[in-house]
N, C-alpha and C. Protein backbone atom coordinates (compact mmCIF):
# COMPACT_ATOMS: atom_id res chain seq x y z
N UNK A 1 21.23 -22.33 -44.31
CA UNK A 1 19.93 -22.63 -44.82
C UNK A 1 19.59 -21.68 -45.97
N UNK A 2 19.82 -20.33 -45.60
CA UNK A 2 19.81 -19.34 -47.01
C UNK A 2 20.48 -19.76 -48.52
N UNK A 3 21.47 -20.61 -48.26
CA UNK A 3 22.33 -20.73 -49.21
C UNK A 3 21.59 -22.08 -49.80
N UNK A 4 20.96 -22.60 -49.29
CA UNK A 4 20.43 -23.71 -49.99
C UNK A 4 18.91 -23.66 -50.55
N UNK A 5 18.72 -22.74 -49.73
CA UNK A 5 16.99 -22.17 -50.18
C UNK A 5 17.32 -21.18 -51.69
N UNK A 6 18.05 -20.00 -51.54
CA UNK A 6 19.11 -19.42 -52.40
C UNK A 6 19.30 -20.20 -53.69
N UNK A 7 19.61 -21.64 -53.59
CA UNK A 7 19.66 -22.09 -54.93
C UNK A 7 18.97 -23.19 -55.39
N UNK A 8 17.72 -23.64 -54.32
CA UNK A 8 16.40 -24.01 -55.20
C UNK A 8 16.20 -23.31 -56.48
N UNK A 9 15.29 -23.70 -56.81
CA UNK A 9 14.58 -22.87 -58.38
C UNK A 9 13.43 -22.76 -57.89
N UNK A 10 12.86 -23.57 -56.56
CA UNK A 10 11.43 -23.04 -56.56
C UNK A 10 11.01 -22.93 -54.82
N UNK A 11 9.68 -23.39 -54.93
CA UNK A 11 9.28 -24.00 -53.18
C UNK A 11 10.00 -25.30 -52.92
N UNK A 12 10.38 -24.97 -51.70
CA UNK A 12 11.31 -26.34 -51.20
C UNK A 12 10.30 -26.32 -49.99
N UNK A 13 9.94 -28.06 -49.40
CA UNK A 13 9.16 -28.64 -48.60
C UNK A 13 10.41 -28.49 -47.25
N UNK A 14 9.55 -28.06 -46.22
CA UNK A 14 10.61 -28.28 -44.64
C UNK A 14 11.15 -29.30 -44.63
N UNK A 15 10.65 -30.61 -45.42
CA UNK A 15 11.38 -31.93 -44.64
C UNK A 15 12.67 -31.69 -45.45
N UNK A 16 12.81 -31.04 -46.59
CA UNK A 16 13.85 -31.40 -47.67
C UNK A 16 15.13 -30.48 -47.17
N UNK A 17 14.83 -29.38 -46.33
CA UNK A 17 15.52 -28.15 -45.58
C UNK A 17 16.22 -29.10 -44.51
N UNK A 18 15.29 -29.61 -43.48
CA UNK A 18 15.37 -30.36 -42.55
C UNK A 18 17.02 -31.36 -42.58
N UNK A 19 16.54 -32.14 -43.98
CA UNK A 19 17.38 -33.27 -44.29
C UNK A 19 19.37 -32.49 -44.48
N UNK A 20 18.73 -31.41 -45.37
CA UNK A 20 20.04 -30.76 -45.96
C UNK A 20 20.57 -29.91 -44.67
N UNK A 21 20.04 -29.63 -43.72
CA UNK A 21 20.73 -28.71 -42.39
C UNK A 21 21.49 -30.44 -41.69
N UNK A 22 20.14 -31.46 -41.43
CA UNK A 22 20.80 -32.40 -40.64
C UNK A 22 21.99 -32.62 -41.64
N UNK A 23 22.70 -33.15 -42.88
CA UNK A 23 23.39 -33.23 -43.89
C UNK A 23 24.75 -32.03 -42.88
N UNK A 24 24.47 -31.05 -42.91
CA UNK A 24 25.85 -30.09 -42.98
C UNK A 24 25.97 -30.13 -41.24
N UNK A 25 25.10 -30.21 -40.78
CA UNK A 25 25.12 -30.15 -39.12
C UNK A 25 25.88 -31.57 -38.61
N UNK A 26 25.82 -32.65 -39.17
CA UNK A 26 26.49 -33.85 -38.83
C UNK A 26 27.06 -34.17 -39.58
N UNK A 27 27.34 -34.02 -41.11
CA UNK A 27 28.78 -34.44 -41.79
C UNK A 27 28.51 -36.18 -42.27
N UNK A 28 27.39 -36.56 -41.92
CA UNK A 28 26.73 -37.57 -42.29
C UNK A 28 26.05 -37.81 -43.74
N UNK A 29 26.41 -38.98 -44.43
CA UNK A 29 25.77 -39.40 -45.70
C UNK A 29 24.17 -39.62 -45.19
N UNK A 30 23.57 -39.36 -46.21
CA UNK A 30 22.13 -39.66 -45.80
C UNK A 30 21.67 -40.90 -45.28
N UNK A 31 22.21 -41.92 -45.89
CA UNK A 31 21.85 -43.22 -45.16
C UNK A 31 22.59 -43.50 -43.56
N UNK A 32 22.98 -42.83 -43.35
CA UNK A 32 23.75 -42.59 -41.77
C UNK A 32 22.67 -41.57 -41.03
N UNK A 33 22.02 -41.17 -41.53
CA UNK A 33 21.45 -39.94 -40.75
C UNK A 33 20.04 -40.24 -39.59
N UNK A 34 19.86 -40.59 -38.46
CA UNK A 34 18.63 -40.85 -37.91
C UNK A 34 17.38 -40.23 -38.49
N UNK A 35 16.10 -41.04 -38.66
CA UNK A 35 15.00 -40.27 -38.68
C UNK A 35 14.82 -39.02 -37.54
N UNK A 36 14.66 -39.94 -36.22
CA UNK A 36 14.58 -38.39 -35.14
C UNK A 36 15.51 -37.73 -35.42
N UNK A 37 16.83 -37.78 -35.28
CA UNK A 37 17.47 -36.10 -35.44
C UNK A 37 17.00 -35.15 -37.00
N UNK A 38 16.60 -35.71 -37.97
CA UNK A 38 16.12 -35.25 -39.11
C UNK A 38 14.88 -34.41 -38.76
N UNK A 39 14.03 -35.19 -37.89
CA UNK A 39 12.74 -34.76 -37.42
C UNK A 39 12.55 -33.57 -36.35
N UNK A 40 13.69 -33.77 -35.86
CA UNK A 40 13.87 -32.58 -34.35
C UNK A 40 14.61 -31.14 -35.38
N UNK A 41 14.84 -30.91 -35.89
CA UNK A 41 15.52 -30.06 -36.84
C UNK A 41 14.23 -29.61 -37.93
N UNK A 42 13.60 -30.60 -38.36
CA UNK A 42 12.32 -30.05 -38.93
C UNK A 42 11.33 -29.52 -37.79
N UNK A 43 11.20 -29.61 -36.95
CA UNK A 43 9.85 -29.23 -35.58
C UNK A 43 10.91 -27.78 -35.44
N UNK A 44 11.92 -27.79 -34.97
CA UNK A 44 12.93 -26.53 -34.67
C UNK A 44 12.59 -25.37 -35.45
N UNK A 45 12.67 -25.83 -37.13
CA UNK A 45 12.64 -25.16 -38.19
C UNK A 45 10.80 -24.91 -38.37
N UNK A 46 10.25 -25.88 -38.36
CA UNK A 46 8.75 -25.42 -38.58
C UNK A 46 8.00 -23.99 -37.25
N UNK A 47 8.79 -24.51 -35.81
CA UNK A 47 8.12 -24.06 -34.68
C UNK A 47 8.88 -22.74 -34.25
N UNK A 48 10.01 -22.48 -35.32
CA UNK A 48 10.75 -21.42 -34.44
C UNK A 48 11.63 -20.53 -35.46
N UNK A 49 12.59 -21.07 -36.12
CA UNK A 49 13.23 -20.64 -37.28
C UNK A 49 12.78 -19.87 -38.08
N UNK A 50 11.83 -20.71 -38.96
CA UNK A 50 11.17 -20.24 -40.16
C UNK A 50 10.46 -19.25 -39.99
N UNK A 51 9.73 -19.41 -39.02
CA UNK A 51 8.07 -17.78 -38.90
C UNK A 51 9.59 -16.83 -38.61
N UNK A 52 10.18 -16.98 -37.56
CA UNK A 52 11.07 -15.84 -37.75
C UNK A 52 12.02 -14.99 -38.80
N UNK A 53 12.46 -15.88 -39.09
CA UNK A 53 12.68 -15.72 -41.05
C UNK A 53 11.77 -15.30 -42.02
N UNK A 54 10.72 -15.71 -41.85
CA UNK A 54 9.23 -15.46 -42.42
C UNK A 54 9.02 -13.53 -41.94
N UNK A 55 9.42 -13.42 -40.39
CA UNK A 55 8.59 -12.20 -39.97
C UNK A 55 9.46 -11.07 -40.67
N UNK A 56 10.52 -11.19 -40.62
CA UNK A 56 11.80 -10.53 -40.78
C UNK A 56 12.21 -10.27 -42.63
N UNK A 57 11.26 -10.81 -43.55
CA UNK A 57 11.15 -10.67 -44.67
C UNK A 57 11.97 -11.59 -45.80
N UNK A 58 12.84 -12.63 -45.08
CA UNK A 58 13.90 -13.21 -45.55
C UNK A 58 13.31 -14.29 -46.39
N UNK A 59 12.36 -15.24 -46.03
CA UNK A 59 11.96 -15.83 -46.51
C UNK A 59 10.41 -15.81 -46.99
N UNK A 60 9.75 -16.67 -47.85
CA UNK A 60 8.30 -16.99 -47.66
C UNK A 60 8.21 -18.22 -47.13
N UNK A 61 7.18 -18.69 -46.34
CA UNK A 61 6.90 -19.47 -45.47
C UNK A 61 5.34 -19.39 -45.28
N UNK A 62 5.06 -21.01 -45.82
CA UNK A 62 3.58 -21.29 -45.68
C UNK A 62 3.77 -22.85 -44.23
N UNK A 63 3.24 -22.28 -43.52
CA UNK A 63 3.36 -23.50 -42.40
C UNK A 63 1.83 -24.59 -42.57
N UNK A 64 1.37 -23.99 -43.56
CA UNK A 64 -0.34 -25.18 -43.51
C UNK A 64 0.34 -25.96 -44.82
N UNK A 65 0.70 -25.50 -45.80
CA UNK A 65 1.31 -26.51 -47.00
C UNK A 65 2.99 -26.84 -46.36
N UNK A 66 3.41 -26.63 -45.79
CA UNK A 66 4.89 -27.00 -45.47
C UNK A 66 6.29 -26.88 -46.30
N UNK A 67 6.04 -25.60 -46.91
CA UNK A 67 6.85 -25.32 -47.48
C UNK A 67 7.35 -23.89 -47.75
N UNK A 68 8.51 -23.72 -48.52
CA UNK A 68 9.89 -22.24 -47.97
C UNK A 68 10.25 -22.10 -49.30
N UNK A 69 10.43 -20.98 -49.20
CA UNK A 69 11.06 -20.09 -50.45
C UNK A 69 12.15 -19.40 -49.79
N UNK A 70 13.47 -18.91 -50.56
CA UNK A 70 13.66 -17.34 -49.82
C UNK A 70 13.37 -16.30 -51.29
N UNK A 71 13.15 -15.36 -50.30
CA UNK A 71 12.87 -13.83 -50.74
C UNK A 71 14.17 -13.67 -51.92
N UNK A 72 13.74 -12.62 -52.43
CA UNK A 72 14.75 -12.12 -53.76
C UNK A 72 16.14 -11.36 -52.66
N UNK A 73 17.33 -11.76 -52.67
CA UNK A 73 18.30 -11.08 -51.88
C UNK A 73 18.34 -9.64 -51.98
N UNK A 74 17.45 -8.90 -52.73
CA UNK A 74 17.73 -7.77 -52.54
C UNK A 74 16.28 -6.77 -51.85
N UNK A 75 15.87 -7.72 -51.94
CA UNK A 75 14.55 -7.69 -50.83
C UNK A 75 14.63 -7.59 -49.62
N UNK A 76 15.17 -8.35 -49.15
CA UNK A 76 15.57 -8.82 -47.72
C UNK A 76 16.33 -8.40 -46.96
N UNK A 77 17.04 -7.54 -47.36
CA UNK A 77 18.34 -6.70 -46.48
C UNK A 77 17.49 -6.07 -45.29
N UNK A 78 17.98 -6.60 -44.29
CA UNK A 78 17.14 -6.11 -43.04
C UNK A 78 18.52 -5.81 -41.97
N UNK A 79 18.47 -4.70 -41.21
CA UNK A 79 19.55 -4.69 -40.19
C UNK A 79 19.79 -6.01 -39.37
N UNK A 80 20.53 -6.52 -38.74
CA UNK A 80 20.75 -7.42 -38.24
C UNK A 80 21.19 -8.46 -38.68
N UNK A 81 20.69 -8.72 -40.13
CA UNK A 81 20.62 -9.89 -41.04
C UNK A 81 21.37 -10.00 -41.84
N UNK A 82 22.73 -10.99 -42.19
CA UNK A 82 23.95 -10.31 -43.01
C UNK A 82 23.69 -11.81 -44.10
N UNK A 83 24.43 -11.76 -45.51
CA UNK A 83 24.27 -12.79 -46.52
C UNK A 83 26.34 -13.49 -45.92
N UNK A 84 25.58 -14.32 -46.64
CA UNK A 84 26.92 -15.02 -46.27
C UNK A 84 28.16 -14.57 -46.10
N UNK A 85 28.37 -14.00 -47.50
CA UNK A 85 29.82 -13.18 -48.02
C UNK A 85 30.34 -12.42 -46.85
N UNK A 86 28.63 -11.78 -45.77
CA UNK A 86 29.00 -10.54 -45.02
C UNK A 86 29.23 -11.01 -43.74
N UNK A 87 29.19 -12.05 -43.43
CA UNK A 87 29.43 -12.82 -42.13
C UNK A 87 28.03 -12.47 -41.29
N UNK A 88 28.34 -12.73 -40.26
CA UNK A 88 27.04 -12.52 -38.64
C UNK A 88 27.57 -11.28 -38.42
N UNK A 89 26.65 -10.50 -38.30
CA UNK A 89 26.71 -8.95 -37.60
C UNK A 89 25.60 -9.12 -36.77
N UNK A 90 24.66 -10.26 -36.19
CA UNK A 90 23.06 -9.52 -35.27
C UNK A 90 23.71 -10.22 -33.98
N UNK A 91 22.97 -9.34 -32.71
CA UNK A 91 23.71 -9.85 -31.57
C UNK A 91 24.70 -9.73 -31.25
């Protein structure tokens, strides 16, 4: 999700996050893709994901307009939290 927020140019809307996770999570062309699983991935991301991403400095996140930024990568370096290149180190 970083990597695609990462190369917006601006605010990207949850549903558009939503679509591009369901996209890499199922390997599915968009016209293959269910509305509900699109939709359960946006509620995931609105109700749980994001504020946490949000708390943790990684992203900006407005949940009343519905929409995500991420943070400048050199902002965001938080323990736990690795960029792609660096693999998963939290947990």
């Amino acid at each position: 999700m970083l990597q695609y927020l990462d190369a917006a140019d601006d605010v990207t809307i949850v549903g558009e996050v939503a679509t591009e996770l369901g996209t890499w999570q199922t390997e599915f062309p968009v016209a293959e893709r269910t509305a509900t699983g699109i939709e359960a991935i946006e509620i995931a991301l609105h109700h749980h994901h994001l504020p946490k991403l949000a708390a943790a400095g990684v992203i900006e996140y407005d949940s009343t307009r519905g929409t995500t930024h991420a943070r400048d990568p050199r902002r965001r370096k938080r323990p736990g939290i690795s960029t792609p290149s660096e693999g998963c180190n939290a947990g």
